[in-house]
Protein backbone atom coordinates (compact mmCIF):
# COMPACT_ATOMS: atom_id res chain seq x y z
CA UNK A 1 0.00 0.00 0.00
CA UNK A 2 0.77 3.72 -0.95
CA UNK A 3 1.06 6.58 1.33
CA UNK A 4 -2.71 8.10 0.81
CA UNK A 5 -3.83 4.48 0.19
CA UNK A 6 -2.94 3.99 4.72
CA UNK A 7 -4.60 7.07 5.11
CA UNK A 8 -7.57 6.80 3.18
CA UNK A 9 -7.93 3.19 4.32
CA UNK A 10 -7.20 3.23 8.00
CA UNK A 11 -7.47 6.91 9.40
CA UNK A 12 -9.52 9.12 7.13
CA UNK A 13 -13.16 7.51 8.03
CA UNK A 14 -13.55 8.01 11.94
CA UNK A 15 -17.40 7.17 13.60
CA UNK A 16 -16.74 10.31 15.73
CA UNK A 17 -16.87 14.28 14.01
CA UNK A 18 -16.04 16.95 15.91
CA UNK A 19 -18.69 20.06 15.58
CA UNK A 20 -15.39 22.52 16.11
CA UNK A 21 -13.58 20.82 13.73
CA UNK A 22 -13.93 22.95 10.06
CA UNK A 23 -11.71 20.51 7.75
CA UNK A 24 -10.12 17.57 9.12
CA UNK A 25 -8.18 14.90 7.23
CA UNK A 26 -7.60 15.20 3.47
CA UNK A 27 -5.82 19.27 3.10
CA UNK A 28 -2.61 20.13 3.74
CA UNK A 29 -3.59 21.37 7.60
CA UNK A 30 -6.71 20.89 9.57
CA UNK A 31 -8.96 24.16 10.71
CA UNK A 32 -10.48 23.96 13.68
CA UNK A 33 -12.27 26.40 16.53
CA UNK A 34 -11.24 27.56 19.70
CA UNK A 35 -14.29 27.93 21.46
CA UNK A 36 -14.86 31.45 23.27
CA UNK A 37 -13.37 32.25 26.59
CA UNK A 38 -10.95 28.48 26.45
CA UNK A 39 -7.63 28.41 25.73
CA UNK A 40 -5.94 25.82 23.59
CA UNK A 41 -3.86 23.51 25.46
CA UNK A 42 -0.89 21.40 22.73
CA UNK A 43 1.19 18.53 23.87
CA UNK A 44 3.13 16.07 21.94
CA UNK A 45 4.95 12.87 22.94
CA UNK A 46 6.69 10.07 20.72
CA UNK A 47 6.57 6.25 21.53
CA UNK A 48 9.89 4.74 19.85
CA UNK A 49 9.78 0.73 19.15
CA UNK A 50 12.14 -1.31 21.48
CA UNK A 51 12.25 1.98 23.52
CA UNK A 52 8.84 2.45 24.61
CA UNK A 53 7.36 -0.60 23.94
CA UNK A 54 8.44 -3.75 23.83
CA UNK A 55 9.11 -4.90 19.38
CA UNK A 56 6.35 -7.28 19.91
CA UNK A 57 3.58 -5.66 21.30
CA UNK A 58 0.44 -5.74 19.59
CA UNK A 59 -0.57 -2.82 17.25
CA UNK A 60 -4.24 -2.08 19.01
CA UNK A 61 -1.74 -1.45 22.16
CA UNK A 62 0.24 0.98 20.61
CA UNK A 63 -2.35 2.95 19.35
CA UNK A 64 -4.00 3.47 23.02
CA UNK A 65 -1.01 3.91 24.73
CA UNK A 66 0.11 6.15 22.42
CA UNK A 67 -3.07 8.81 22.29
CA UNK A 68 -3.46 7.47 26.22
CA UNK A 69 0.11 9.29 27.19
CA UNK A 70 -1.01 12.46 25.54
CA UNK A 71 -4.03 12.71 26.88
CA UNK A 72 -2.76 12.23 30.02
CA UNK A 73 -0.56 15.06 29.36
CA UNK A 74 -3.59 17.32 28.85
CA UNK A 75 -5.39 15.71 32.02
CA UNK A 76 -2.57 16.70 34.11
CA UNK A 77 -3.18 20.42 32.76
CA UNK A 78 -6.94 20.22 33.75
CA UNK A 79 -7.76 20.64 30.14
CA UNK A 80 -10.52 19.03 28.52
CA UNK A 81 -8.96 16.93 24.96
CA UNK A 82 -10.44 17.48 21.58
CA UNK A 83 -8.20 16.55 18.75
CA UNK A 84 -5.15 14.42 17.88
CA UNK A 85 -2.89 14.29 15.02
CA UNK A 86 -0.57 11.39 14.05
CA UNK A 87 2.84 11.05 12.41
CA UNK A 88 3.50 6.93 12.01
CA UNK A 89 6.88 5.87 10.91
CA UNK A 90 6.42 2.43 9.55
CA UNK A 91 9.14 -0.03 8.23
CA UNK A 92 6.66 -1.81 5.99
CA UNK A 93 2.68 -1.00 5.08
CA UNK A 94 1.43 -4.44 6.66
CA UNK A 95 -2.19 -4.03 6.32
CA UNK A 96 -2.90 -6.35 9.13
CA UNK A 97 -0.87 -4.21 11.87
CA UNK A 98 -2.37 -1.33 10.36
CA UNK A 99 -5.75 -2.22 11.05
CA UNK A 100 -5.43 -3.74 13.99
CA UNK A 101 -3.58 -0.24 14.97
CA UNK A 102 -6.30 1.79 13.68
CA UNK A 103 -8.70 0.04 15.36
CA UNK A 104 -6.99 0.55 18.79
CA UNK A 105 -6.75 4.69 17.70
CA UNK A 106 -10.25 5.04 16.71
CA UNK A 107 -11.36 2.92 20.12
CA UNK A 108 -9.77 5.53 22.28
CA UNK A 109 -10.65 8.79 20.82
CA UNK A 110 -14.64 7.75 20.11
CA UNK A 111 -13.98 6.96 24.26
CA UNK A 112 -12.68 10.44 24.85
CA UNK A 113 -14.73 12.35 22.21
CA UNK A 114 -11.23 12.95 20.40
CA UNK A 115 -11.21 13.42 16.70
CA UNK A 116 -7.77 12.38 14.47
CA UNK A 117 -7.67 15.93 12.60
CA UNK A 118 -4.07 15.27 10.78
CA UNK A 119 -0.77 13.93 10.31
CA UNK A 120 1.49 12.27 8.29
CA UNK A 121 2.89 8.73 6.92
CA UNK A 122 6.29 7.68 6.38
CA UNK A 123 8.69 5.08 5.65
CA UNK A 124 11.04 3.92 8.75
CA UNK A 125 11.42 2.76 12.24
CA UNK A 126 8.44 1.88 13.84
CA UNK A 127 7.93 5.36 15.91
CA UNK A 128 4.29 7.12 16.42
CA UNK A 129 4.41 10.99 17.09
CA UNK A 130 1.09 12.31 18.85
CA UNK A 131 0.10 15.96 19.13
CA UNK A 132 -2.67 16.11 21.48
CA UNK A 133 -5.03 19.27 21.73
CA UNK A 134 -7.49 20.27 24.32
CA UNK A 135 -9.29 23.01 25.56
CA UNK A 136 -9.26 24.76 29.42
CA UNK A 137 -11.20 28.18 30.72
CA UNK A 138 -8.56 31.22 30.66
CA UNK A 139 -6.23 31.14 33.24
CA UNK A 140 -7.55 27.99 34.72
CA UNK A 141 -4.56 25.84 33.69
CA UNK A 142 -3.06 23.02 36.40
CA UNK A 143 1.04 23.72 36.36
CA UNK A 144 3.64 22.37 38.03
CA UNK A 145 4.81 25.71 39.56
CA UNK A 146 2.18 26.86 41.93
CA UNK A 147 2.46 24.21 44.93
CA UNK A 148 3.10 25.92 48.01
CA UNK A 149 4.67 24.35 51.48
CA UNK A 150 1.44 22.50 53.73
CA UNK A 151 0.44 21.42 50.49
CA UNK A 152 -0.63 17.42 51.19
CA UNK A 153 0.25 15.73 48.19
CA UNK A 154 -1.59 12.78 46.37
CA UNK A 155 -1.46 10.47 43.98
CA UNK A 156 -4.63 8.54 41.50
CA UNK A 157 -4.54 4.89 41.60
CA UNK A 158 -1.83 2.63 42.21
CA UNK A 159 1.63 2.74 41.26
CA UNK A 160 4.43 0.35 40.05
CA UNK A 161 1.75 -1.73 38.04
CA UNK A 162 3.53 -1.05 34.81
CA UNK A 163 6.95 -1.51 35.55
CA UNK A 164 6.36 -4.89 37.00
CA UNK A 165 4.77 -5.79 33.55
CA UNK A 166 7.53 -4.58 31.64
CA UNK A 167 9.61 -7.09 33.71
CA UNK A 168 7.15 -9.96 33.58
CA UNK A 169 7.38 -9.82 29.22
CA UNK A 170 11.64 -9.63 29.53
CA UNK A 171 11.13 -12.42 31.79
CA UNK A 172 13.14 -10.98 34.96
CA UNK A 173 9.78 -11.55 36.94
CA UNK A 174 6.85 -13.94 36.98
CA UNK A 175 2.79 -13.59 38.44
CA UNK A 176 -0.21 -15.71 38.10
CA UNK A 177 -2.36 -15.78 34.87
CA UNK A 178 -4.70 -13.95 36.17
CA UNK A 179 -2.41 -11.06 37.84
CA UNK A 180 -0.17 -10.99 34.72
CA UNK A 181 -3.46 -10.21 32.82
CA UNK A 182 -3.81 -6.97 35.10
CA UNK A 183 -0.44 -6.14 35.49
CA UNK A 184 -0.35 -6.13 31.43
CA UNK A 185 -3.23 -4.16 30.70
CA UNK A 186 -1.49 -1.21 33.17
CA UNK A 187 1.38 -1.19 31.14
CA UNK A 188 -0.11 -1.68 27.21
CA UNK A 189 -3.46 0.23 27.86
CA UNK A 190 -3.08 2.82 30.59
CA UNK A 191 -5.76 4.88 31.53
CA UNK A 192 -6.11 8.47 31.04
CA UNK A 193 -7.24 10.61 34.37
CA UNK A 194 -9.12 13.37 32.04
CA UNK A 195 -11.80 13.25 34.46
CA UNK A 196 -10.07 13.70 37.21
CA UNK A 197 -7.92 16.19 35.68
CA UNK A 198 -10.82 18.78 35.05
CA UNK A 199 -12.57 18.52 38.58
CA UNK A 200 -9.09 18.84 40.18
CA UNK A 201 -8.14 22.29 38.69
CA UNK A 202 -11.07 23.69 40.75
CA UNK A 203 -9.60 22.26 43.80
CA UNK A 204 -5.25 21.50 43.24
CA UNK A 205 -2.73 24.03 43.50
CA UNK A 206 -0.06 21.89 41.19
CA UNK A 207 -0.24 19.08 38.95
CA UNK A 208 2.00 16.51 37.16
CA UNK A 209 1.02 12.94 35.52
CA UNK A 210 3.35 10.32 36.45
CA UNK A 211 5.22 8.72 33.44
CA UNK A 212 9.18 8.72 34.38
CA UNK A 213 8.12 7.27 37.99
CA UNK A 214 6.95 8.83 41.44
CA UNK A 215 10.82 10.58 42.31
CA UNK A 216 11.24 11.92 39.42
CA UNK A 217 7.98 13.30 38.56
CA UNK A 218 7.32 14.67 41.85
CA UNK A 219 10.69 16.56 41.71
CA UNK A 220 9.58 18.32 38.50
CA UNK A 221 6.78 20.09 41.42
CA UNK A 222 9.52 21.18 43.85
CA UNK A 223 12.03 22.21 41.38
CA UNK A 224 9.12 24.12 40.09
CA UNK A 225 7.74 25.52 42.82
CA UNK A 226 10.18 25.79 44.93
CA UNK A 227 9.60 23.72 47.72
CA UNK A 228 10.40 20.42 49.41
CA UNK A 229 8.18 17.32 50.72
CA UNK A 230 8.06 14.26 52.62
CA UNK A 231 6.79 10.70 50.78
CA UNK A 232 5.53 8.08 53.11
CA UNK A 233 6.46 5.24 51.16
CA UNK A 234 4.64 2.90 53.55
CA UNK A 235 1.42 4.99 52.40
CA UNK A 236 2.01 4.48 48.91
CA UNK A 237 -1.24 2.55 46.97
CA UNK A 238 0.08 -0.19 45.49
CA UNK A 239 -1.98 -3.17 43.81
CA UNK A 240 -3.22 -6.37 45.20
CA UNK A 241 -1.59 -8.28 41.83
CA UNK A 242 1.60 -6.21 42.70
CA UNK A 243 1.72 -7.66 46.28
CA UNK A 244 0.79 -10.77 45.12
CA UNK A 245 4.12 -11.01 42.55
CA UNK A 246 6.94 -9.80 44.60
CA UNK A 247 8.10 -8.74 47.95
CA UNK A 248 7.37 -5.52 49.33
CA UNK A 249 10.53 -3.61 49.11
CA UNK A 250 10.57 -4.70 45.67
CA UNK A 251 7.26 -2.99 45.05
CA UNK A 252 7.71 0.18 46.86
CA UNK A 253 11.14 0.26 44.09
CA UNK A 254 8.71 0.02 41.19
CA UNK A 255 5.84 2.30 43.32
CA UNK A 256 8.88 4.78 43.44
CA UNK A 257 10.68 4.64 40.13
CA UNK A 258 9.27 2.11 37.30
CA UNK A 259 7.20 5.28 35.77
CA UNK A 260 4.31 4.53 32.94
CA UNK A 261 2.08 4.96 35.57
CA UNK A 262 -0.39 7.79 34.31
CA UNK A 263 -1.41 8.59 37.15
CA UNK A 264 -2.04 12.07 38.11
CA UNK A 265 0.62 13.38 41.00
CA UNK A 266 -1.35 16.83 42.43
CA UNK A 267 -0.92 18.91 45.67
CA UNK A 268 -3.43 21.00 47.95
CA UNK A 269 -4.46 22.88 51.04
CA UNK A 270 -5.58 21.45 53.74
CA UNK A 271 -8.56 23.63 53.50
CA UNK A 272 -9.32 21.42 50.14
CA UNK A 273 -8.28 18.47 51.63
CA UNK A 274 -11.79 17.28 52.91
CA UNK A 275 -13.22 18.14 49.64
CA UNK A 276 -11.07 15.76 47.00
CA UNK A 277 -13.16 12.89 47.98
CA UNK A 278 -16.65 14.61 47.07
CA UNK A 279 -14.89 16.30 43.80
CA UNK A 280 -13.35 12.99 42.70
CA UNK A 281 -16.59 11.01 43.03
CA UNK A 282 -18.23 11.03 39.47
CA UNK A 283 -14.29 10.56 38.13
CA UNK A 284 -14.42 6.40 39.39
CA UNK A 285 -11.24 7.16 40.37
CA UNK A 286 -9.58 7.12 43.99
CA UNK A 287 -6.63 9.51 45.45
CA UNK A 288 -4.33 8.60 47.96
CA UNK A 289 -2.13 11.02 50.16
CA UNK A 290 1.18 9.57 49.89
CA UNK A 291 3.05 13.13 51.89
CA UNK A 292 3.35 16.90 52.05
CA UNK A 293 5.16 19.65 50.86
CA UNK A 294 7.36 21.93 52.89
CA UNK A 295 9.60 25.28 52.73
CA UNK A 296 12.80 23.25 52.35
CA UNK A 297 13.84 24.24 48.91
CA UNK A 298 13.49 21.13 45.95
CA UNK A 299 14.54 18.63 48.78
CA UNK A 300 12.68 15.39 48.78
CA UNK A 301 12.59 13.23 51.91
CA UNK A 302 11.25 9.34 51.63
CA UNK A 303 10.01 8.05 55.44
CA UNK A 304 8.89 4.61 55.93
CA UNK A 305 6.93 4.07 59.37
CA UNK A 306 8.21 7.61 60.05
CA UNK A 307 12.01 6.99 59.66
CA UNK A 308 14.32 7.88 56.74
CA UNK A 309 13.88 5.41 53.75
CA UNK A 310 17.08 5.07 51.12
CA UNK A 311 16.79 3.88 47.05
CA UNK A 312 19.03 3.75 44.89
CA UNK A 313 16.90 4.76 42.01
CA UNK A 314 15.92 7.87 40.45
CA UNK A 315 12.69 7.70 37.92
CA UNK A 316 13.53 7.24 34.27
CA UNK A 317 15.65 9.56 31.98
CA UNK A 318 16.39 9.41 28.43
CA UNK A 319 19.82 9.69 27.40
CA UNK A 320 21.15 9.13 31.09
């Protein structure tokens, strides 16, 4: 298959059309509307094969982890997501992959009311570049520079889940069938907090989602900010299937530093404090309080059981 043969074939017919969407796939750019009184919120993020994902894994994966990352991006910004373009590197135009990866894009953004507005298709190493759009009221945007000291800080979900999968499929570790199913579908189809994202910009002072681990994600806020904070790793929320496949300390390491969590990492008064469980409630999600924050400049403390708690581990980094 030809270039505009993929496109008109797999990505130009979506179920789901935007209303502020003017011209979407077929010119050479999209045109779209702002609507009045939002701003326009723009991330992008790039899943490399063998890199981010594992040569084998299965195309419909791909696809949702790849929009799921971005929009995840825009969650932890309190916006609201609208559109998505694509640029897919492929080494070969295998029309099974590509419609198994389709499907897995077009599943996700009917989910999320996202339309595929653009893009491009070329020949090479299996890499997928998504530029994520979404909308937020003016000067209403979650950052990661507004946290203040007494801020209690709290984290979606559970964490670790992802990391331990990556190890199951290189074979370092092992879990039951049915915890290796769980554990699996954390790492190849992560979940999104968009929800949660636009209730907590009424409520959070600072906001990051968690996709290089807990320590290094967390230090973004401080360094930001300018603060410090305490983690109670004994507090952390970590999985049943998690404590199920390995020991404890070896699941407050992947809690702590694995990363592809996607879970959203936020900070807030106390005054707000008895409020998050009323303002989460309609997001199906749960929020844990894992520390606080503190005056001591971008200096991060771990505690477990209230004494000092040492890893040798630091959150992932490219090129380190």
């Amino acid at each position: 298959m030809k270039e505009f043969s993929i496109i008109e074939s797999f990505f130009k017919s979506g179920r789901h059309q935007r209303r502020d969407v003017e011209i979407g796939i077929g010119d050479d750019c999209a045109v779209t509307n702002v609507p009045e009184g939002q701003s326009l919120v723009v991330t992008t993020d790039t899943l490399v094969s063998g890199v981010h994902f594992p040569e084998d894994t299965e195309a419909r994966a791909i696809a949702h982890k790849a929009i799921a990352v971005n929009l995840s991006d825009l969650a932890a910004m309190g916006a609201e997501p609208a559109w998505v373009s694509l640029s897919l590197s492929l080494p070969e135009a295998d029309e099974e992959w590509l419609s198994d990866f389709s499907r897995g894009l077009h599943e996700i953004t009917e989910y999320y009311t996202v339309q595929l507005i653009g893009g491009d298709t070329v020949k090479g190493p299996l890499t997928i570049t998504i530029t994520a759009h979404g909308f937020i009221p003016k000067e209403q945007a979650l950052t990661r520079s507004k946290a203040r000291p007494g801020d209690w800080l709290y984290v979606t979900g559970t964490l670790g889940d992802a990391g331990l999968a990556f190890d199951i499929i290189t074979g370092r570790k092992d879990a039951t069938p049915a915890d290796k199913e769980y554990l699996l579908g954390r790492l190849n189809y992560p979940t999104p907090r968009v929800l949660a994202g636009t209730t907590l910009r009424r409520i959070a002072h600072s906001c990051i989602d968690v996709s290089d681990g807990l320590l290094s994600d967390v230090q973004h806020i401080l360094n930001a900010s300018n603060c410090g904070a305490v983690i109670h790793v004994d507090k952390l929320p970590i999985s049943k299937p998690m404590m199920d496949s390995v020991e404890l300390s070896e699941a407050l390491r992947y809690a702590l530093a694995a990363g592809d969590d996607y879970e959203l990492l936020f900070t807030i008064s106390e005054e707000q404090k008895g409020n998050l469980e009323v303002a989460l409630a309609n997001s199906n999600v749960s929020a844990t309080c894992i520390g606080q924050l503190n005056g001591m400049s971008e200096k991060l403390e771990l505690k477990f059981e209230d004494e000092p708690y040492h890893i040798n581990a630091s959150g992932y980094q490219h090129f380190a």
